[in-house]
N, C-alpha and C. Protein backbone atom coordinates (compact mmCIF):
# COMPACT_ATOMS: atom_id res chain seq x y z
N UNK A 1 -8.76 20.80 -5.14
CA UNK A 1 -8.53 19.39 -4.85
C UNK A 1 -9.67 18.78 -4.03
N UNK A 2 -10.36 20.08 -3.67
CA UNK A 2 -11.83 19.20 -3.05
C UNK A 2 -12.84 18.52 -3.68
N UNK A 3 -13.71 18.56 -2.83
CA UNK A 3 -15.29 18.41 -4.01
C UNK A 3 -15.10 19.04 -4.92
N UNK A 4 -15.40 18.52 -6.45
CA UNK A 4 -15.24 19.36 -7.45
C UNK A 4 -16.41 20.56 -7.90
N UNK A 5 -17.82 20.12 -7.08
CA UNK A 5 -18.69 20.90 -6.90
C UNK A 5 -18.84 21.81 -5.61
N UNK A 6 -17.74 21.71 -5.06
CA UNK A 6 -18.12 22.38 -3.51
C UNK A 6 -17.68 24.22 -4.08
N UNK A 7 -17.40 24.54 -5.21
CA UNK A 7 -18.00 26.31 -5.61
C UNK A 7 -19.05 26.58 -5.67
N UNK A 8 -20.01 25.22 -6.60
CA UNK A 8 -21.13 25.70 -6.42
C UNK A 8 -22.23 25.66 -5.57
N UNK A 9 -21.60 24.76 -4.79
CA UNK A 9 -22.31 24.94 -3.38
C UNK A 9 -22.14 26.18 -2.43
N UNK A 10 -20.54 26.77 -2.93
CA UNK A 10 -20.54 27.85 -1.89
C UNK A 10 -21.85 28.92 -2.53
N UNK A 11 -21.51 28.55 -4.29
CA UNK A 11 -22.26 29.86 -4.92
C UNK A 11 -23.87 29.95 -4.49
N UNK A 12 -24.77 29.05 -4.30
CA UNK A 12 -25.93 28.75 -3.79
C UNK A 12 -26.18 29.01 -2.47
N UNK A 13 -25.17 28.28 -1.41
CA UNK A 13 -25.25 29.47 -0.23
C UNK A 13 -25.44 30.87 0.05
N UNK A 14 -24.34 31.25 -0.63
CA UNK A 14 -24.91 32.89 -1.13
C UNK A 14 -25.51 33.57 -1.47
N UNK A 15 -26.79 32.36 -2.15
CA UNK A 15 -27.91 33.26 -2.49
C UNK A 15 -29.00 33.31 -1.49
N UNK A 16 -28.66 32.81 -0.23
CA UNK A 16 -29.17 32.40 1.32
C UNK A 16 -29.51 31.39 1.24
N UNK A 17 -29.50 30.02 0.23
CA UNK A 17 -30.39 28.80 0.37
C UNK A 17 -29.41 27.94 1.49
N UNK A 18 -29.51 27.02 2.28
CA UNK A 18 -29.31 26.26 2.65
C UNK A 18 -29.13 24.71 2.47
N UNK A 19 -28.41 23.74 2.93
CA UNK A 19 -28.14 22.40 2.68
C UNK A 19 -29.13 21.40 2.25
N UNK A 20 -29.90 21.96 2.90
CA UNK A 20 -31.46 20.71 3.17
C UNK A 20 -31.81 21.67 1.92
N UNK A 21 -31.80 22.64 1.21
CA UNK A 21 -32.70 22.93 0.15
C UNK A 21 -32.00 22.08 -1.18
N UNK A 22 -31.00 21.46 -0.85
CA UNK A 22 -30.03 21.23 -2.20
C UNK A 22 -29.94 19.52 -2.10
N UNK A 23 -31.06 19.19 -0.94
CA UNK A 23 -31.40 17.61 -0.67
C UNK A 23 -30.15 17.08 0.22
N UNK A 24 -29.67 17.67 1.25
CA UNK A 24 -28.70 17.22 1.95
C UNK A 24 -29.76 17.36 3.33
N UNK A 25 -29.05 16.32 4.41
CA UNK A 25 -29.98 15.86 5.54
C UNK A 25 -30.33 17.15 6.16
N UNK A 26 -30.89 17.19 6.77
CA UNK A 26 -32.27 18.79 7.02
C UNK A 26 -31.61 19.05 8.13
N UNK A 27 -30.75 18.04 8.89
CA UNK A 27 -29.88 19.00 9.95
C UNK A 27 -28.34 19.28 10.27
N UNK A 28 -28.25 19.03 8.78
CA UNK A 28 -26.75 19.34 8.56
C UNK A 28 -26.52 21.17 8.16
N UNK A 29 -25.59 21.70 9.00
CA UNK A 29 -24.95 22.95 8.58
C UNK A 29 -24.33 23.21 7.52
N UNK A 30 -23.80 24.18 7.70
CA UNK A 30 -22.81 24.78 6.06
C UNK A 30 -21.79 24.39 6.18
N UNK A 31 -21.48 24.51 8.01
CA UNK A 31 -19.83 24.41 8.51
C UNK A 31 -19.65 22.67 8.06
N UNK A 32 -20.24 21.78 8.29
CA UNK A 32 -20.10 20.33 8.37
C UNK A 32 -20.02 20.16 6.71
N UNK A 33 -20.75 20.76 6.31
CA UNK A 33 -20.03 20.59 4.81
C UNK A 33 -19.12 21.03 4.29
N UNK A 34 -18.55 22.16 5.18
CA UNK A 34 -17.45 23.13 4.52
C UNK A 34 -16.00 21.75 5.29
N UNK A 35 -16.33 21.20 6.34
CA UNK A 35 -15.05 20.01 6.90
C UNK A 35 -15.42 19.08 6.02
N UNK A 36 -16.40 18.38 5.66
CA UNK A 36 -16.45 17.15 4.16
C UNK A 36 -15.00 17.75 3.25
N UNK A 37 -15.46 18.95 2.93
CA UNK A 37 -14.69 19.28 1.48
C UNK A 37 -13.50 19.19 2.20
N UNK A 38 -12.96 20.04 3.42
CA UNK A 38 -11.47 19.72 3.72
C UNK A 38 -11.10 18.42 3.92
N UNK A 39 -11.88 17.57 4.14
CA UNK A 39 -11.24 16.23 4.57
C UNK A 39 -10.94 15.60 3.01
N UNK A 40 -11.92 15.43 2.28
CA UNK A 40 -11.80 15.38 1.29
C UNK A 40 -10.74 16.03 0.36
N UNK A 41 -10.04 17.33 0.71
CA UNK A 41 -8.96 17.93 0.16
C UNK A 41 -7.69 16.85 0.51
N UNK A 42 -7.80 16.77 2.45
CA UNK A 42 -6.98 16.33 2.50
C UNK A 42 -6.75 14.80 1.95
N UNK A 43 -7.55 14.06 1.88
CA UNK A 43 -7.43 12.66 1.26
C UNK A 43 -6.86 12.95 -0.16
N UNK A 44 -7.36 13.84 -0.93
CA UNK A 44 -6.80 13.81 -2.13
C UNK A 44 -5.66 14.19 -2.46
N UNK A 45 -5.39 15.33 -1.19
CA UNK A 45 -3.95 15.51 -1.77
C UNK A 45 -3.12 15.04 -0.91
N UNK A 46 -3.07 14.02 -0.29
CA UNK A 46 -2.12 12.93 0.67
C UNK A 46 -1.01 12.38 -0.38
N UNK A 47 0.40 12.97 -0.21
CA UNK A 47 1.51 12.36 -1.21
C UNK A 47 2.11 11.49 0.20
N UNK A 48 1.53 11.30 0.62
CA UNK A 48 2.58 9.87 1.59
C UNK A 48 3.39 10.96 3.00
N UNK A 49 4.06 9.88 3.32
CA UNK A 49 4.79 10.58 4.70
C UNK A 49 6.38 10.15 4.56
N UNK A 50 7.04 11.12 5.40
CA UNK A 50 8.67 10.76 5.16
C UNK A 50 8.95 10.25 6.66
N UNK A 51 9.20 9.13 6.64
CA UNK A 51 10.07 8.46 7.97
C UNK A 51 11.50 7.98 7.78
N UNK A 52 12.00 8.45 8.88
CA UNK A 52 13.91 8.72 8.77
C UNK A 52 13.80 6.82 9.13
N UNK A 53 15.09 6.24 8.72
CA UNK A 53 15.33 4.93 8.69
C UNK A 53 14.38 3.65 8.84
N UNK A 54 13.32 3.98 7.86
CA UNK A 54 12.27 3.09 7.17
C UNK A 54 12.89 2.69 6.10
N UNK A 55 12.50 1.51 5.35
CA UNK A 55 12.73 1.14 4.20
C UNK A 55 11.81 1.86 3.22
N UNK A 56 11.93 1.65 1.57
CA UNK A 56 10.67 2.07 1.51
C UNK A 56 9.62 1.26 0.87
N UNK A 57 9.56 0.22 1.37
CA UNK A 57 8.53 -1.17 1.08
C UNK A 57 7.70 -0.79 2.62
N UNK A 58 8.24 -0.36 3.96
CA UNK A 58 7.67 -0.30 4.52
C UNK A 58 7.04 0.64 4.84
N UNK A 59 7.86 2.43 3.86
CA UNK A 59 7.17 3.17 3.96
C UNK A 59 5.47 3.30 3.19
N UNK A 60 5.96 2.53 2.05
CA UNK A 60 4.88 2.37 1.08
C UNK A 60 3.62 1.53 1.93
N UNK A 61 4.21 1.31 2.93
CA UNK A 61 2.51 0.42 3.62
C UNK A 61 2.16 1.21 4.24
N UNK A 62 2.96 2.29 5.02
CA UNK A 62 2.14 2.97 6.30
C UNK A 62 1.54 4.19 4.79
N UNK A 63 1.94 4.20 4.05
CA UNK A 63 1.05 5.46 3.34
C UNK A 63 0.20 4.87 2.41
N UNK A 64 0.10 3.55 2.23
CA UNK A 64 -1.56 2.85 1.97
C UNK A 64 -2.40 3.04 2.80
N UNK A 65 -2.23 2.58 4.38
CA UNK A 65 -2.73 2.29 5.55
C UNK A 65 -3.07 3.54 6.03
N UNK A 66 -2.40 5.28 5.94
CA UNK A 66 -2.55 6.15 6.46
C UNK A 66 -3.64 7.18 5.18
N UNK A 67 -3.27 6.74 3.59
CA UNK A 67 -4.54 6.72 2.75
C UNK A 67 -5.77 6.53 2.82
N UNK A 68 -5.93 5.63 3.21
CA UNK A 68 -7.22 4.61 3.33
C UNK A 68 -7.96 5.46 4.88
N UNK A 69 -6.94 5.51 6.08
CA UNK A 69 -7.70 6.14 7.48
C UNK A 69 -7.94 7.41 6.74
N UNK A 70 -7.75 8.38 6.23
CA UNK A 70 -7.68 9.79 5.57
C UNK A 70 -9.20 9.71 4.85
N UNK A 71 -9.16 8.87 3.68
CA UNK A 71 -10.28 8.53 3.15
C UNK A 71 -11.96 8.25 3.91
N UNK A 72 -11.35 7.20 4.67
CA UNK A 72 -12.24 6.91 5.48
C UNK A 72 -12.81 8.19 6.62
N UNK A 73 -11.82 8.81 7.26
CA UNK A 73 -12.22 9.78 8.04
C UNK A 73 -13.20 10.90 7.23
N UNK A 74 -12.99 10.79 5.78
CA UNK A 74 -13.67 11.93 4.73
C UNK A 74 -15.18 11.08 4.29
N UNK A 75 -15.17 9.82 4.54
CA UNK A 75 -16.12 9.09 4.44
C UNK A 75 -17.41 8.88 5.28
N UNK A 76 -16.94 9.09 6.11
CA UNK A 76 -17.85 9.38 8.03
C UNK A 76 -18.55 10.76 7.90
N UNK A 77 -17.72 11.70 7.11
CA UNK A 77 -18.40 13.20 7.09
C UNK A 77 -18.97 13.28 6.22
N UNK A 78 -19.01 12.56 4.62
CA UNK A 78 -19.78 12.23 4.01
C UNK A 78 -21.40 11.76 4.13
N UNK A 79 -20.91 10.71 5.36
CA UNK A 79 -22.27 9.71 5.46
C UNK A 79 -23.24 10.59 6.48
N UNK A 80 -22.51 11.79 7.56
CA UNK A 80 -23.22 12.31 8.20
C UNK A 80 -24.46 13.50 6.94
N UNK A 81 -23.44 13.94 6.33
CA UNK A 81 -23.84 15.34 5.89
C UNK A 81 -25.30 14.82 4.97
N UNK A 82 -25.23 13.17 4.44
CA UNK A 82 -25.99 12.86 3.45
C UNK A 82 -27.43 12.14 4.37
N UNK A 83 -26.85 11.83 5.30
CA UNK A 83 -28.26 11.39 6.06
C UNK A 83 -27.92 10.05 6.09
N UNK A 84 -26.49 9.27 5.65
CA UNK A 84 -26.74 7.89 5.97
C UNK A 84 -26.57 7.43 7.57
N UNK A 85 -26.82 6.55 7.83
CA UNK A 85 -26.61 6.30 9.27
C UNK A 85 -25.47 5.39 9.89
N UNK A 86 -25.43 4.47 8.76
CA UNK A 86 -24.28 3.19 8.88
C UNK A 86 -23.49 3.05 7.68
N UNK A 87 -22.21 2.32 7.43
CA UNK A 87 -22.00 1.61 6.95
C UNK A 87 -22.57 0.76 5.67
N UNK A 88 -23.59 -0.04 5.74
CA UNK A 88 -24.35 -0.94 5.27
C UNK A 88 -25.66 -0.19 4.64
N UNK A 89 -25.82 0.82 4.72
CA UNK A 89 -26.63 1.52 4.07
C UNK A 89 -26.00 2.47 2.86
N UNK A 90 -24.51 2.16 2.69
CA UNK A 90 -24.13 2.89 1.13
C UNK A 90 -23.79 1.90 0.38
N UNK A 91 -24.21 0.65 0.37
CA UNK A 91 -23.95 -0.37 -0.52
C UNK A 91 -25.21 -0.20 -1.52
N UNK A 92 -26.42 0.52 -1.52
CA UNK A 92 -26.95 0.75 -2.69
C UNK A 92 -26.78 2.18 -3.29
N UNK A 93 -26.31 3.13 -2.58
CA UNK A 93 -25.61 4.63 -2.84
C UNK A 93 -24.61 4.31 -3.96
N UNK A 94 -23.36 3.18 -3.65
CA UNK A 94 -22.14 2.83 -4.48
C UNK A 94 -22.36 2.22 -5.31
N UNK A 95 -23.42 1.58 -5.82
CA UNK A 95 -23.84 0.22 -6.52
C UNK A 95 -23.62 0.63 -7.87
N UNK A 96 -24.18 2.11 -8.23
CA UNK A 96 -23.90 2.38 -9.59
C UNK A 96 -22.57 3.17 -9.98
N UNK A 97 -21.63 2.75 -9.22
CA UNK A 97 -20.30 3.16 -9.42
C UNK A 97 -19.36 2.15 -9.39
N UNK A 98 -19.94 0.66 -9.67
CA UNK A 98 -19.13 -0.09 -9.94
C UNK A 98 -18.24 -0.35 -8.74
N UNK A 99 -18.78 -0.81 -7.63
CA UNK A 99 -17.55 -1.59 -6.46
C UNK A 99 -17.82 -2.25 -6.53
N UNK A 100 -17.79 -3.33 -7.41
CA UNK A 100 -17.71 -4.94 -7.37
C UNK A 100 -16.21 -4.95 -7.74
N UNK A 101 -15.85 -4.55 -8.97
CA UNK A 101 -14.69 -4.82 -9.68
C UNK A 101 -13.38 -4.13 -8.26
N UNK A 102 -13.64 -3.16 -7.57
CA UNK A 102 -12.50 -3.00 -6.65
C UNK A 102 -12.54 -4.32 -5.50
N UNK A 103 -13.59 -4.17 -5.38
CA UNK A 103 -13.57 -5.39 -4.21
C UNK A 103 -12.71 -6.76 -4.58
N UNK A 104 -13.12 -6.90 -6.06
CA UNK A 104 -12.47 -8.05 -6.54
C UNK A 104 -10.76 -8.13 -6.43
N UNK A 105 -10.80 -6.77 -7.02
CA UNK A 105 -9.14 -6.63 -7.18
C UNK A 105 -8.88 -6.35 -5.57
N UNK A 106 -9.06 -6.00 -5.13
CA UNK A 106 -8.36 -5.77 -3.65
C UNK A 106 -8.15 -7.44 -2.97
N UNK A 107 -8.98 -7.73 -3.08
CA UNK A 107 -8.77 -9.23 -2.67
C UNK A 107 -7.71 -10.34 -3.72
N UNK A 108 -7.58 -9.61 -4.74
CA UNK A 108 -6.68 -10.42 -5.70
C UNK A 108 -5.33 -9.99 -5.17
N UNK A 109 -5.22 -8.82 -4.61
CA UNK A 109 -3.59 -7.74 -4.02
C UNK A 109 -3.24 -9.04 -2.92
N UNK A 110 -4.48 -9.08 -2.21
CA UNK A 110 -4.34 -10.00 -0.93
C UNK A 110 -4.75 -10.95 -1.38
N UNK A 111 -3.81 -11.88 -2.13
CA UNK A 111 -4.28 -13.54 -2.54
C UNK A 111 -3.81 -14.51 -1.80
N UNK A 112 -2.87 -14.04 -0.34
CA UNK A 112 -3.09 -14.74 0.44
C UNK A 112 -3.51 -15.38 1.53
N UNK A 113 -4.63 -13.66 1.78
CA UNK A 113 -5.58 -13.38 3.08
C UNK A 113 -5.00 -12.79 3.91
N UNK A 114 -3.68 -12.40 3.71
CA UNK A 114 -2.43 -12.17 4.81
C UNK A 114 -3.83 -10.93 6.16
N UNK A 115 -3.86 -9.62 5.11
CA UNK A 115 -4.17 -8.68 5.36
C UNK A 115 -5.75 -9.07 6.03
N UNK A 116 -6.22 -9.93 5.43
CA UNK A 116 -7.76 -9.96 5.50
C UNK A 116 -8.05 -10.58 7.06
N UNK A 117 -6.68 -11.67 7.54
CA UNK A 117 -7.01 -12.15 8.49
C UNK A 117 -6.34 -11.48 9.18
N UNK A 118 -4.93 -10.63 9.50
CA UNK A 118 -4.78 -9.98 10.62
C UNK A 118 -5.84 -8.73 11.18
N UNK A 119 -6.68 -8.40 10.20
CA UNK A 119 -7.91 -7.36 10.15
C UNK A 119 -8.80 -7.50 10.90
N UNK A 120 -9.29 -9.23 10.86
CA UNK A 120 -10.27 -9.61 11.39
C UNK A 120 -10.26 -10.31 12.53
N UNK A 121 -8.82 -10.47 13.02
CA UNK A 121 -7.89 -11.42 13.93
C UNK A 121 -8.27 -9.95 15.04
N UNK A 122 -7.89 -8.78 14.61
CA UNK A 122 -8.14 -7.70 15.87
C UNK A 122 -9.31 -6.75 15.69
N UNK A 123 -10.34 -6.76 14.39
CA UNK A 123 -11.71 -6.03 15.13
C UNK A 123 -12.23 -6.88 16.40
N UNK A 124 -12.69 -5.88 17.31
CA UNK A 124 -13.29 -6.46 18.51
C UNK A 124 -14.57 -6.31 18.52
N UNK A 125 -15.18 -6.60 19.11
CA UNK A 125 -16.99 -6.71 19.57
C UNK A 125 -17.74 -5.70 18.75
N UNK A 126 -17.00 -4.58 19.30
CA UNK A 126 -17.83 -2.94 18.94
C UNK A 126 -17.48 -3.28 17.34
N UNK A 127 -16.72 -3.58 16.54
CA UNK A 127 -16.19 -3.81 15.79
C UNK A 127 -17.13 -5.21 14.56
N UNK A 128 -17.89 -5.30 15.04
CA UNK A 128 -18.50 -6.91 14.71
C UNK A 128 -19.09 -6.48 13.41
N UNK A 129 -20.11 -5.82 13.25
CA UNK A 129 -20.73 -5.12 11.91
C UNK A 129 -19.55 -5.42 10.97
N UNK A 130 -18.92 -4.41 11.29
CA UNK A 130 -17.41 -4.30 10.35
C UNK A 130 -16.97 -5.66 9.82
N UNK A 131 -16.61 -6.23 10.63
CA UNK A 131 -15.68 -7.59 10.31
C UNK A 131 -16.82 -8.75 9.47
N UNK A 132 -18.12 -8.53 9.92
CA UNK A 132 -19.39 -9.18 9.27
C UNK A 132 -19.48 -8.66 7.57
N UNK A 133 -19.64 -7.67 7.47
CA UNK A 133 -19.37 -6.97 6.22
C UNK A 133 -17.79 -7.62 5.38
N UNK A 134 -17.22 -7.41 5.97
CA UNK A 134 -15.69 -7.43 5.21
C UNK A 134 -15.76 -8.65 5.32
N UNK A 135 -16.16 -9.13 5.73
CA UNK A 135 -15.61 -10.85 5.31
C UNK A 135 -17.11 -11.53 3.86
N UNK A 136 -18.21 -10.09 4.16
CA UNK A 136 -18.90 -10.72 3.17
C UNK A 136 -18.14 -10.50 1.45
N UNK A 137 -17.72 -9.29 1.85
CA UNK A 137 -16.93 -8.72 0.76
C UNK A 137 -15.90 -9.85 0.15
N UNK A 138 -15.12 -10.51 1.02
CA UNK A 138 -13.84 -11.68 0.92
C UNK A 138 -14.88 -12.79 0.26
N UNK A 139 -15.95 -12.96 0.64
CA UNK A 139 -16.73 -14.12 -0.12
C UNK A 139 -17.25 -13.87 -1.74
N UNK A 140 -17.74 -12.47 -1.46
CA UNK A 140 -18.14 -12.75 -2.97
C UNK A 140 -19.72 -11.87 -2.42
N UNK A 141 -20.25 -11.83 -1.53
CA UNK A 141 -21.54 -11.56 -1.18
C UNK A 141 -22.04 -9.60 -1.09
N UNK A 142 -20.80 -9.32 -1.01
CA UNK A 142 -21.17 -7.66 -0.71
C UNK A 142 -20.11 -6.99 -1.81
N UNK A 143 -20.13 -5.78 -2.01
CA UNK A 143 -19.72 -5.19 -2.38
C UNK A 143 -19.82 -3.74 -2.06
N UNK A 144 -19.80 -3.53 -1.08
CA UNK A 144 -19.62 -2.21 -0.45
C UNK A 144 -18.24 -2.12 0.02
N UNK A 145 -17.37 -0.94 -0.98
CA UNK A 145 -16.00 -1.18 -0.09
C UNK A 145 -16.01 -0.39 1.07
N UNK A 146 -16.65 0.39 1.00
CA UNK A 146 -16.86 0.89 2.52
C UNK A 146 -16.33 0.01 3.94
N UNK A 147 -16.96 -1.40 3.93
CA UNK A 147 -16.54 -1.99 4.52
C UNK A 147 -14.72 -2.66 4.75
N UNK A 148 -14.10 -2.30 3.15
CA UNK A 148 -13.12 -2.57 3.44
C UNK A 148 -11.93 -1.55 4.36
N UNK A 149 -12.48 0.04 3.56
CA UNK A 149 -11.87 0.88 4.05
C UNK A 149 -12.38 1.07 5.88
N UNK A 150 -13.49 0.24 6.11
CA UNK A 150 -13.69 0.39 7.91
C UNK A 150 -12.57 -0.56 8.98
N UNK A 151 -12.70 -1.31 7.93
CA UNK A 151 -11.48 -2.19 9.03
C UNK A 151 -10.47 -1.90 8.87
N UNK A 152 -10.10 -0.93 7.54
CA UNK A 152 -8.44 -1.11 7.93
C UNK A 152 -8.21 0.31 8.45
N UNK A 153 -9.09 1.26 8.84
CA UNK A 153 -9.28 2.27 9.22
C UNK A 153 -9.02 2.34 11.14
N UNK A 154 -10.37 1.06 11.08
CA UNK A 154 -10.68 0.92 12.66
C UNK A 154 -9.09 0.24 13.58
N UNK A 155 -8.16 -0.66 12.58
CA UNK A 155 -7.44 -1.20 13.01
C UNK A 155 -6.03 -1.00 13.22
N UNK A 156 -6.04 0.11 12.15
CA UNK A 156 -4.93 1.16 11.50
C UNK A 156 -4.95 2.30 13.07
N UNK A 157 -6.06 2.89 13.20
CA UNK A 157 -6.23 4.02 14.34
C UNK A 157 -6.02 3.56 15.83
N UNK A 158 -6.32 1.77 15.73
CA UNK A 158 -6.27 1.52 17.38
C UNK A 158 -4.64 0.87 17.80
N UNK A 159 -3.90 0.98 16.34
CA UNK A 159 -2.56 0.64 16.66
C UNK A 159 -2.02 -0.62 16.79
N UNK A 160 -3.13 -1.38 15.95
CA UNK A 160 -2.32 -3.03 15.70
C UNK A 160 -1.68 -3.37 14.72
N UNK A 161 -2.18 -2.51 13.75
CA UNK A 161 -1.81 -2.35 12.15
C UNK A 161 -0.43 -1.98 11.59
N UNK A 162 0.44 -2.75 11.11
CA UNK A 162 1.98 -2.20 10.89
C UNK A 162 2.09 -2.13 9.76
N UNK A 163 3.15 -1.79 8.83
CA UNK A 163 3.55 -1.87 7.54
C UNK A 163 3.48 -3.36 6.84
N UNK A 164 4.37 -4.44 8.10
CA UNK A 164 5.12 -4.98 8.43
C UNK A 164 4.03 -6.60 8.96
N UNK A 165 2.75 -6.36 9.50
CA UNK A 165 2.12 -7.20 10.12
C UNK A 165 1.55 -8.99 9.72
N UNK A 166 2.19 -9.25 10.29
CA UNK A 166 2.05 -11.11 10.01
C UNK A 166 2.60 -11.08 8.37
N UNK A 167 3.95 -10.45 8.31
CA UNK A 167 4.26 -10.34 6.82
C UNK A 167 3.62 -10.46 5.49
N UNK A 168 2.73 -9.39 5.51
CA UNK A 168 1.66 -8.66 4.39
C UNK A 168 2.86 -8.15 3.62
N UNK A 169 2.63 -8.31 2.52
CA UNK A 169 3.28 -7.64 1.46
C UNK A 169 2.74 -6.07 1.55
N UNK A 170 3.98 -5.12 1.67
CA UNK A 170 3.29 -3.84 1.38
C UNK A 170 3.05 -3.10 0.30
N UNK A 171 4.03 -3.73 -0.64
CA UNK A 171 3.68 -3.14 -2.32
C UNK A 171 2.23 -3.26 -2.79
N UNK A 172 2.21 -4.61 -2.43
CA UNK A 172 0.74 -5.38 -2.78
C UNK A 172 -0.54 -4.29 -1.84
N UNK A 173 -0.18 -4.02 -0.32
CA UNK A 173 -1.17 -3.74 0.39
C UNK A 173 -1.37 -2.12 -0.02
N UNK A 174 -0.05 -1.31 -0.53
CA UNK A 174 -0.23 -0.24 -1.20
C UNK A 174 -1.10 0.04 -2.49
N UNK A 175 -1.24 -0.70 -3.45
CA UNK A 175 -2.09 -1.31 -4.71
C UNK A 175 -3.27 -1.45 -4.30
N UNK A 176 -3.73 -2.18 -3.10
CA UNK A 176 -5.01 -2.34 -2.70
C UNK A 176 -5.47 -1.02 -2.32
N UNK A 177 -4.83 -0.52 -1.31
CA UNK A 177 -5.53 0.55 -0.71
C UNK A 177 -5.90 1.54 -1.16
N UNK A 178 -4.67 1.68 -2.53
CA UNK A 178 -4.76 3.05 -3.15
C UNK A 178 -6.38 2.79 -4.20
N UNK A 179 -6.18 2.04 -4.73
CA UNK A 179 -7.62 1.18 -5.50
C UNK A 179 -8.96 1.26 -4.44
N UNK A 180 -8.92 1.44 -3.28
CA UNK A 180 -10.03 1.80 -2.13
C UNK A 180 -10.12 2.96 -2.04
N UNK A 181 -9.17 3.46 -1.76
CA UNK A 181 -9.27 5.42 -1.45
C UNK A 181 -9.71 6.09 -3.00
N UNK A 182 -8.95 5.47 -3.55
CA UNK A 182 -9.32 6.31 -5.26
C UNK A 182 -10.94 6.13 -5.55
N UNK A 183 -11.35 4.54 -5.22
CA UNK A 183 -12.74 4.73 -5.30
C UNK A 183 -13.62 5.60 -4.76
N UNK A 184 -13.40 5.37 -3.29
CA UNK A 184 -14.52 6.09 -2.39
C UNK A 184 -14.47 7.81 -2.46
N UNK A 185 -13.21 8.08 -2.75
CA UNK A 185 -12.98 9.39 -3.22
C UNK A 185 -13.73 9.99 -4.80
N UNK A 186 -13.80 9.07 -5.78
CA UNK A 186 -14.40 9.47 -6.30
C UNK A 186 -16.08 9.39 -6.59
N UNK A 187 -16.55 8.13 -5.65
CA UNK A 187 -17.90 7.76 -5.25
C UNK A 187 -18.37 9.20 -4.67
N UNK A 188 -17.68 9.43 -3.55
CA UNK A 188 -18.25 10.61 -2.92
C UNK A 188 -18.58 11.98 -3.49
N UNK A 189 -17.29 12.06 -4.49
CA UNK A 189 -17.82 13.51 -5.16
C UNK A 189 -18.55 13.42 -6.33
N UNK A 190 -18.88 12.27 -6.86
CA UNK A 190 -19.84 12.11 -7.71
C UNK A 190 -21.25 12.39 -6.96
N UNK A 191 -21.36 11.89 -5.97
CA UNK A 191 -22.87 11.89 -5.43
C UNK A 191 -22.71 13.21 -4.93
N UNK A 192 -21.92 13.76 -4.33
CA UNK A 192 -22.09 15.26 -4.11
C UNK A 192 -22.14 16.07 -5.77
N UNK A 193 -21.94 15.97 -6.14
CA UNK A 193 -22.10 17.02 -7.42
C UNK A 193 -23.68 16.45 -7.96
N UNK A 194 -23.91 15.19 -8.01
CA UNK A 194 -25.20 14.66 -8.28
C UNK A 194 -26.28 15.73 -7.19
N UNK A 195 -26.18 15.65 -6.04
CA UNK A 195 -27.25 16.57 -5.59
C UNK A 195 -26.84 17.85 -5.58
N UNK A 196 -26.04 18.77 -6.43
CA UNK A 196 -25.99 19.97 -6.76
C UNK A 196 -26.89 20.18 -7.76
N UNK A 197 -26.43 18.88 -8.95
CA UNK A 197 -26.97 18.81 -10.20
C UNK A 197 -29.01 18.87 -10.31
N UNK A 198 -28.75 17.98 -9.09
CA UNK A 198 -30.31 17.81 -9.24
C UNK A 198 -31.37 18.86 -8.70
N UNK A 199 -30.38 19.98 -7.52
CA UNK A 199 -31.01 20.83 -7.03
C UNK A 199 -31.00 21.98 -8.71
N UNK A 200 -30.44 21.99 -9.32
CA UNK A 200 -30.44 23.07 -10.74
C UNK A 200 -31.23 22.74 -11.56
N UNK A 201 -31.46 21.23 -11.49
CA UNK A 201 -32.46 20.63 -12.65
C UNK A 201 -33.92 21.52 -11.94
């Protein structure tokens, strides 16, 4: 359920080569790639959570919302292991995987901004990049969902974020999110198997 190439990465290790020989950042370990793939396990195989006297419209939001932080947390170990530095620097990494069309639809889930403005109502300062990005995304100007999965990540973890919040639809916010995590999940192991591929070529 991990990287779908992370065997043959183990298998290449074994022959003593290292990360940086297979074009991964020159000071990334084995171990930091061996937590990518678990995080990445765990994002993929996330079937939701059971809460005793929830509905389940509202369970269905906290396991969009707890999707998406999962994803995202597998996304951070991603960007270390590859050498990106920010955010805003995998909007040409994603470009040939088609995140325009999620961006679009995620914002169509939220056609009434519900989500977009309680998001941006609580990133704070440290937070500014983020909310700069995601609102370029809401215009039409970016397409890195990266940025979408940062805010609802950053906002989800600091505990403002409910199922329930400024009455967001959660069916709808479940549809979105899952359409974010499914992407970046499969963005990521594409480009990881891409620099397996290219270290064999």
């Amino acid at each position: 359920m991990g990287l779908e190439s992370f065997g043959r990465f183990q298998a290449l290790c074994s022959q003593g080569l290292y990360p940086k020989h297979m074009g991964f950042d020159p000071k990334v370990k084995r171990g930091e790639i061996n937590r990518l793939n678990a995080r990445v396990n765990l994002a993929k195989s996330f079937r939701g959570i059971k809460l005793e006297g929830f509905t389940e419209k509202t369970v269905a939001g906290y396991d969009a919302f707890f999707q998406v932080f999962l994803t995202h947390s597998a996304l951070e170990r991603f960007m270390k292991v590859h050498g990106v530095k920010n955010v805003d620097a995998l909007s040409d990494l994603m470009e040939p995987y088609g995140p325009g069309e999620v961006v679009r639809k995620f914002f169509v889930f939220d056609s009434k901004g519900k989500l977009f403005d309680f998001l941006c109502k609580h990133i704070d300062e440290k937070g500014k990049k983020t909310r700069e990005g995601f609102t370029k995304c809401k215009r039409g100007e970016s397409t890195n969902v990266a940025y979408i999965s940062a805010a609802i990540r950053h906002i989800f973890a600091h505990g403002h974020l409910t199922a329930n919040a400024d009455n967001i639809n959660p069916w709808k916010v479940q549809k979105a999110c899952v359409l974010v995590s499914d992407f970046l999940l499969r963005f990521m192991d594409a480009e990881f198997t891409r620099k397996i591929d290219e270290y064999y070529k």
